[in-house]
Protein backbone atom coordinates (compact mmCIF):
# COMPACT_ATOMS: atom_id res chain seq x y z
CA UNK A 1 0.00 0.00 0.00
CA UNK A 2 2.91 2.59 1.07
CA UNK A 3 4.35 1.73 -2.36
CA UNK A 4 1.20 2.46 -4.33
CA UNK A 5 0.50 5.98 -2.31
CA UNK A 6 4.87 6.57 -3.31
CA UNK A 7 4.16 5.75 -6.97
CA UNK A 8 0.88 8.01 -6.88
CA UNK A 9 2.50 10.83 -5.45
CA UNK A 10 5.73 10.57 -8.20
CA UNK A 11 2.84 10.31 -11.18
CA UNK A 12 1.35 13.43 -9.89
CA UNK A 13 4.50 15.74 -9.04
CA UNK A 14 5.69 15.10 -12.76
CA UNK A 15 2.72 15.20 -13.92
CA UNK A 16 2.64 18.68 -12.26
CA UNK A 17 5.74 19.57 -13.30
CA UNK A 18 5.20 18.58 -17.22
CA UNK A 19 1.92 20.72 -16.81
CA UNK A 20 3.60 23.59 -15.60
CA UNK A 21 6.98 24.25 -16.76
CA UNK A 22 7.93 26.71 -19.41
CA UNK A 23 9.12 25.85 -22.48
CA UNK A 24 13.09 26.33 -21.97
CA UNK A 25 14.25 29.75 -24.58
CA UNK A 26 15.40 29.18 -28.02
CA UNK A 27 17.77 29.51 -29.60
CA UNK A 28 20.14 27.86 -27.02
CA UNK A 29 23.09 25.19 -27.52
CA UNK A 30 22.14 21.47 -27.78
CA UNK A 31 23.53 19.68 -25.05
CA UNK A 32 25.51 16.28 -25.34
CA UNK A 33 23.13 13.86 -26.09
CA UNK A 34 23.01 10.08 -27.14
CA UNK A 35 20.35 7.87 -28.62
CA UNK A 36 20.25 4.14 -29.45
CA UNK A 37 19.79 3.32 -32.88
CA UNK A 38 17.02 0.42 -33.64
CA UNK A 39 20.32 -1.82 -34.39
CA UNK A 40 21.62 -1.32 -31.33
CA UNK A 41 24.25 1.16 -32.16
CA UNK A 42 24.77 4.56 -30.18
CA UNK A 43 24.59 7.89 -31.64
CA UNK A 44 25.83 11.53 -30.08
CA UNK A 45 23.49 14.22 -31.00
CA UNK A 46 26.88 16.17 -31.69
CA UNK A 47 27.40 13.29 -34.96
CA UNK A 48 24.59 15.24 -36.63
CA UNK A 49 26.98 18.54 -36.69
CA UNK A 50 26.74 20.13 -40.29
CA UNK A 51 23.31 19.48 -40.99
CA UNK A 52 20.11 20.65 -40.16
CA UNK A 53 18.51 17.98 -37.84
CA UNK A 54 14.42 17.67 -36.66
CA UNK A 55 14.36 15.43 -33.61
CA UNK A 56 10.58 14.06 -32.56
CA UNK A 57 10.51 12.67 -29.20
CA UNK A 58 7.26 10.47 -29.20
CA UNK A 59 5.74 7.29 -27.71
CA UNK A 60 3.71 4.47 -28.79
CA UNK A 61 0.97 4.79 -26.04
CA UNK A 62 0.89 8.46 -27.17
CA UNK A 63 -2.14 8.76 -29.98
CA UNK A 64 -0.76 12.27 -31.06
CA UNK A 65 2.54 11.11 -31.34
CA UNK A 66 1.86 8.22 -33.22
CA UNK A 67 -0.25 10.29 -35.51
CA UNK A 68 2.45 12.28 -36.28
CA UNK A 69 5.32 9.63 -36.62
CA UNK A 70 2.68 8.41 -39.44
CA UNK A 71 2.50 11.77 -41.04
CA UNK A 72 6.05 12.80 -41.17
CA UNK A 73 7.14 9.31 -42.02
CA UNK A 74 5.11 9.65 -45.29
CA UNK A 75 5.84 12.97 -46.03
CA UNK A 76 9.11 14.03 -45.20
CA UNK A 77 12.62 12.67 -46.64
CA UNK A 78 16.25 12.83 -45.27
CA UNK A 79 19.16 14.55 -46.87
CA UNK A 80 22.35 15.20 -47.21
CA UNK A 81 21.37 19.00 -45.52
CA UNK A 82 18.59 17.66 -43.51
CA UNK A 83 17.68 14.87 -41.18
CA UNK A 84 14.58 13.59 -39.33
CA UNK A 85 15.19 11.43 -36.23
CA UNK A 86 12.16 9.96 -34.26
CA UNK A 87 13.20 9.02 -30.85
CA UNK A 88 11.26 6.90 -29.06
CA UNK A 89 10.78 6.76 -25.27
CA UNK A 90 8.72 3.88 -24.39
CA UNK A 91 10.67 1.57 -22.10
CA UNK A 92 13.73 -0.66 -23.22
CA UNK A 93 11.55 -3.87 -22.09
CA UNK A 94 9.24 -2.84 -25.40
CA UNK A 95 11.92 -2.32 -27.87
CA UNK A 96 11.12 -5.16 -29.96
CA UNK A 97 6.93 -4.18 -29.82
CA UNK A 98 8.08 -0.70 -30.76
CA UNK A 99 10.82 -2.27 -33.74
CA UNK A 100 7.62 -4.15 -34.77
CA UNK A 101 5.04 -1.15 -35.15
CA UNK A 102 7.60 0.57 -37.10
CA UNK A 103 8.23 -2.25 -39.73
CA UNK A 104 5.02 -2.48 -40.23
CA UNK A 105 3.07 0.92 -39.81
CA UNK A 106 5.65 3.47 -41.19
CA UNK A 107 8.09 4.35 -43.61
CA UNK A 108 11.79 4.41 -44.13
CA UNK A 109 11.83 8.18 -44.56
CA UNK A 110 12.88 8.59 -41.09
CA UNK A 111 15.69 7.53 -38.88
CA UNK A 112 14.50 6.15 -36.02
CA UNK A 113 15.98 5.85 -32.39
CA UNK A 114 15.16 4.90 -28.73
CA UNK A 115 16.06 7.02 -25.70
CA UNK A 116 13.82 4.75 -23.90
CA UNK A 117 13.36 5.50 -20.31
CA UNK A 118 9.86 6.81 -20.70
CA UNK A 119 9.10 9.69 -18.26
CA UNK A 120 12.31 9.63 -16.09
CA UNK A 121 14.29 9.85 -20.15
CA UNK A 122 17.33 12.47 -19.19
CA UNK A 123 17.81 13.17 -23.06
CA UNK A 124 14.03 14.52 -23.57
CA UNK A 125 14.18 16.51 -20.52
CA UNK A 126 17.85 17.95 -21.18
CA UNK A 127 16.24 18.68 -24.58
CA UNK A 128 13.12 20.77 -23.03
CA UNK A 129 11.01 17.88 -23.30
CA UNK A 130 7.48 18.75 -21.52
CA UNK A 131 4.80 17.13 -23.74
CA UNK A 132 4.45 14.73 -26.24
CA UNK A 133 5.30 14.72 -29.49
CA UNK A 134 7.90 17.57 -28.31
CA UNK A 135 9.68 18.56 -31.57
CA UNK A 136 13.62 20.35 -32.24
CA UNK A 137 14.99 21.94 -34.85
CA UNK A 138 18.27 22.22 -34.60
CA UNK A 139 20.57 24.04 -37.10
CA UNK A 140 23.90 23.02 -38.34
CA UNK A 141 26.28 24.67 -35.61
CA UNK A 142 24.29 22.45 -32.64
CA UNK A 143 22.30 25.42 -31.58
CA UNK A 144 18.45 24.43 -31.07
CA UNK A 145 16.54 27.44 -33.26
CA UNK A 146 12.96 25.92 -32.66
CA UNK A 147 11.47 23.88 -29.97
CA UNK A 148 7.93 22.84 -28.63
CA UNK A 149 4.89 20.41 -28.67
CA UNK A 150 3.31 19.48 -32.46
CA UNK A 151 3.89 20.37 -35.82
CA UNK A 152 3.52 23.90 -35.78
CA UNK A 153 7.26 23.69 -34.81
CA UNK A 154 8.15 22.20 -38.64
């Protein structure tokens, strides 16, 4: 019971603190990051240096999210000045469920990743993560130029 009422309370303080915190102020440097490829392989955010770079933080259990994975993954193309990574932060125990829905309900237009450590993930909060799908744009120097919650930050 005392561990329910401690898991209850942690819900609702970040749940409080997602609701309420600003939206950190753009444009601002991108701190050192790393995500985990779908292979395994880890990535710096600093790698990306030279190129434009949209990141979309997003979640399987999130319908928004998901929606927008779906649009952007049929819509959108990387290139050699521009890259798309969708990082996903469901839990590392439902990395193969999460391999699986993007096999088989989106495209190969975007790079996908994990940061997977759902709402305690370091790299979306370091990023200004407060809601989900929380989107970057991040120019070619490393310095984040856009940042916030849906597409109206493409």
């Amino acid at each position: 019971m005392n561990n329910l009422i401690t898991k209850l309370m942690l819900v609702c303080f970040i749940l409080f603190v997602s609701c309420s915190a600003k939206e950190l102020p753009v444009p601002r440097p991108a701190p050192y990051t790393k995500f985990v490829k779908l292979n395994g392989q880890q990535v710096s955010l600093s790698s990306f240096k030279g190129k434009t770079l949209v990141v979309i933080f997003w979640a399987k259990w999130c319908k928004g999210s998901v929606k927008l994975i779906k649009e952007l993954d049929s819509s959108v193309k990387n290139t050699s000045e521009k890259e798309y990574i969708a990082v996903n932060l469901d839990k590392h125990e439902k990395s193969q469920e999460v391999i699986d829905f993007i096999k088989y309900q989106t495209g190969n237009n975007l790079t996908h990743m994990f940061s997977g450590n759902a709402e305690y993930d370091e790299a979306y909060y370091s990023l200004g993560g407060r809601n989900l799908p929380h989107i970057l744009v991040i120019d070619p120097s490393g310095t984040i130029i856009r940042s916030g919650h849906g597409k109206g930050v493409l």
